[in-house]
Protein backbone atom coordinates (compact mmCIF):
# COMPACT_ATOMS: atom_id res chain seq x y z
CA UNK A 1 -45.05 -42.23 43.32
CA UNK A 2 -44.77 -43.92 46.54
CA UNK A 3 -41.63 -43.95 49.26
CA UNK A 4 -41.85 -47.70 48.45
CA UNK A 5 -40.56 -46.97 44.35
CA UNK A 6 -37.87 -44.81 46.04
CA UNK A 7 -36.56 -46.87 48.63
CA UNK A 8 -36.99 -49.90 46.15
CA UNK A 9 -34.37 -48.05 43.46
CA UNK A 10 -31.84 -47.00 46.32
CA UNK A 11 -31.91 -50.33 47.61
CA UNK A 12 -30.93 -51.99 44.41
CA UNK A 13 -28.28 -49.82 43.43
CA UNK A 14 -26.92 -49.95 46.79
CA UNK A 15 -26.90 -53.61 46.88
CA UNK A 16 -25.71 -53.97 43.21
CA UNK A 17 -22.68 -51.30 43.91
CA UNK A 18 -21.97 -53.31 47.29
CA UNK A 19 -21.64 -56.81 45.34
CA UNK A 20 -20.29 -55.65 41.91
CA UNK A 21 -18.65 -51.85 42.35
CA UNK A 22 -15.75 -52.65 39.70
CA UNK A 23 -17.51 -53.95 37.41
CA UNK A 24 -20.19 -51.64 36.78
CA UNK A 25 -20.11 -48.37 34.84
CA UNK A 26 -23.14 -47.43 35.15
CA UNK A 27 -27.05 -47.54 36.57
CA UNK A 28 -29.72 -46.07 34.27
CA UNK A 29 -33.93 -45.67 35.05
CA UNK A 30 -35.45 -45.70 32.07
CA UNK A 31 -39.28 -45.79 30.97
CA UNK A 32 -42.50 -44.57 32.65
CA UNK A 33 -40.92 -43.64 35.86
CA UNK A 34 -38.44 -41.28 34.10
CA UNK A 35 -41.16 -40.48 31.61
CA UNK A 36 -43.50 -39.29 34.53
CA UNK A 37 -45.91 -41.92 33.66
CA UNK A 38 -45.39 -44.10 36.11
CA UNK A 39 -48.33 -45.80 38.21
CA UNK A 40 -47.30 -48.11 41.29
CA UNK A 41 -49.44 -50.78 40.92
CA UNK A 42 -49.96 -50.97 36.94
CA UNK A 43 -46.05 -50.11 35.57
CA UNK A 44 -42.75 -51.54 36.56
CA UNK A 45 -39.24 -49.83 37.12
CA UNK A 46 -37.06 -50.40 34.10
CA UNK A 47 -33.43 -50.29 35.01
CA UNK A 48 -30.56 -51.03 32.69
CA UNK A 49 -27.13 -51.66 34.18
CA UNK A 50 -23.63 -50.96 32.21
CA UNK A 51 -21.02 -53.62 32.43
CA UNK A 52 -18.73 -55.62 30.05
CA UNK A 53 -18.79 -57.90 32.72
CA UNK A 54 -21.50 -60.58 31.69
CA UNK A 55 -21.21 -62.88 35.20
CA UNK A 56 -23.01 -60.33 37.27
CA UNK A 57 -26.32 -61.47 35.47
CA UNK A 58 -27.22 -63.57 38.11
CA UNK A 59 -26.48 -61.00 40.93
CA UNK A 60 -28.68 -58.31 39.18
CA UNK A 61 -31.46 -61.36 39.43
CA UNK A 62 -30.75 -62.07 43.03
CA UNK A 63 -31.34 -58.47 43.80
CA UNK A 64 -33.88 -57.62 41.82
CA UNK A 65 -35.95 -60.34 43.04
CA UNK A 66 -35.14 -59.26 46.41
CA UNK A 67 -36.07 -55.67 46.65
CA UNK A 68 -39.20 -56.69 44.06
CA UNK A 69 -40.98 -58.78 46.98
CA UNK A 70 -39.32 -56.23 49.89
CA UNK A 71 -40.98 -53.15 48.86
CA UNK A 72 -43.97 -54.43 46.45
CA UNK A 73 -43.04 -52.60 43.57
CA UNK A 74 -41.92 -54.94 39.54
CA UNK A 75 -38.01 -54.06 38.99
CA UNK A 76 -37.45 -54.92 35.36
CA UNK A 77 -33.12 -54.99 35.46
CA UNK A 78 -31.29 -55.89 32.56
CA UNK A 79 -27.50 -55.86 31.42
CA UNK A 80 -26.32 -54.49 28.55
CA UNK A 81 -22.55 -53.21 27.23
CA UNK A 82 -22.14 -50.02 25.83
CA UNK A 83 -21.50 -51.14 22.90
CA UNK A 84 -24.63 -53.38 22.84
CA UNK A 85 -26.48 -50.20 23.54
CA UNK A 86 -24.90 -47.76 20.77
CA UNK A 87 -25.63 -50.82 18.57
CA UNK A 88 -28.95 -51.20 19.62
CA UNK A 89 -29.16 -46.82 18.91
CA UNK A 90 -27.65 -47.07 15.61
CA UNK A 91 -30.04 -49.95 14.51
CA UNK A 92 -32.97 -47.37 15.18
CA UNK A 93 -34.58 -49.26 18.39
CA UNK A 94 -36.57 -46.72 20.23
CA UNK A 95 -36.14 -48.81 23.38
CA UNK A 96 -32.21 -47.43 23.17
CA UNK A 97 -33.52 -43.93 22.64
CA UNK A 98 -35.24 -44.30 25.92
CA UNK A 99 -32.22 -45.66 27.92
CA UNK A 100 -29.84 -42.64 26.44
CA UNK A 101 -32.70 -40.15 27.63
CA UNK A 102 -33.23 -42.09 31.18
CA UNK A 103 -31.35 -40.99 34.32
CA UNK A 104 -28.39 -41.95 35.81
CA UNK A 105 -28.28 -43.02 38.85
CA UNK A 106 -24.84 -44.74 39.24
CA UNK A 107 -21.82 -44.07 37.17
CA UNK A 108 -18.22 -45.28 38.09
CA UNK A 109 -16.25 -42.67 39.40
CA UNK A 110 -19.55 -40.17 40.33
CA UNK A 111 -21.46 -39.43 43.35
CA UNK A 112 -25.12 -39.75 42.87
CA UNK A 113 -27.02 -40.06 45.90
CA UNK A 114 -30.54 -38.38 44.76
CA UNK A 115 -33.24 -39.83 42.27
CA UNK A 116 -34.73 -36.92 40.53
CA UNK A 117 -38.08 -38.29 40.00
């Protein structure tokens, strides 16, 4: 893991919180990098954000992009609901197993300031 990844992650949930705050309930890593598989230059950092609020696709994209090319490092961001996600869980998609196992890093209301990886 590289200062890069963890500047990269910080950046883009500070960023994302700055522009969207109230309509976000939460910021979840997911995948290899929670997983302890993750390689710099071979996997990419899978983040799902929590909103009901579908407009704020195009700011995740914005950002994303962004702090991609800044630090060097693949930020794979997508939106989902909670209820999208339970959905997705009850349907038996191990891709929803992975996001309910990942680690918060953002949830309204909560102080996070650390990544644990």
């Amino acid at each position: 893991m590289t200062k890069n990844t963890h500047r990269a992650i910080n950046e883009f949930r500070r960023r994302l919180i700055l522009r969207e705050k109230n309509k976000i309930d939460a910021i979840v890593l997911y995948g290899s990098f929670v997983k302890g598989g993750y390689h710099p230059k071979k996997s990419d950092i899978d983040i799902v954000v929590l909103s009901d609020d579908k407009s704020i696709d195009e700011d995740i994209l914005d950002i994303e992009t962004a702090v991609s090319l800044k630090y060097g490092v693949v930020i794979s961001a997508l939106l989902a609901t909670q209820k999208e996600l339970e959905a997705s869980k009850k349907a038996g998609y191990l891709f929803s197993d992975e996001i309910f196992n990942g680690e918060v890093i953002y949830e309204r209301g909560k102080r996070r300031n650390k990544i644990s990886r």
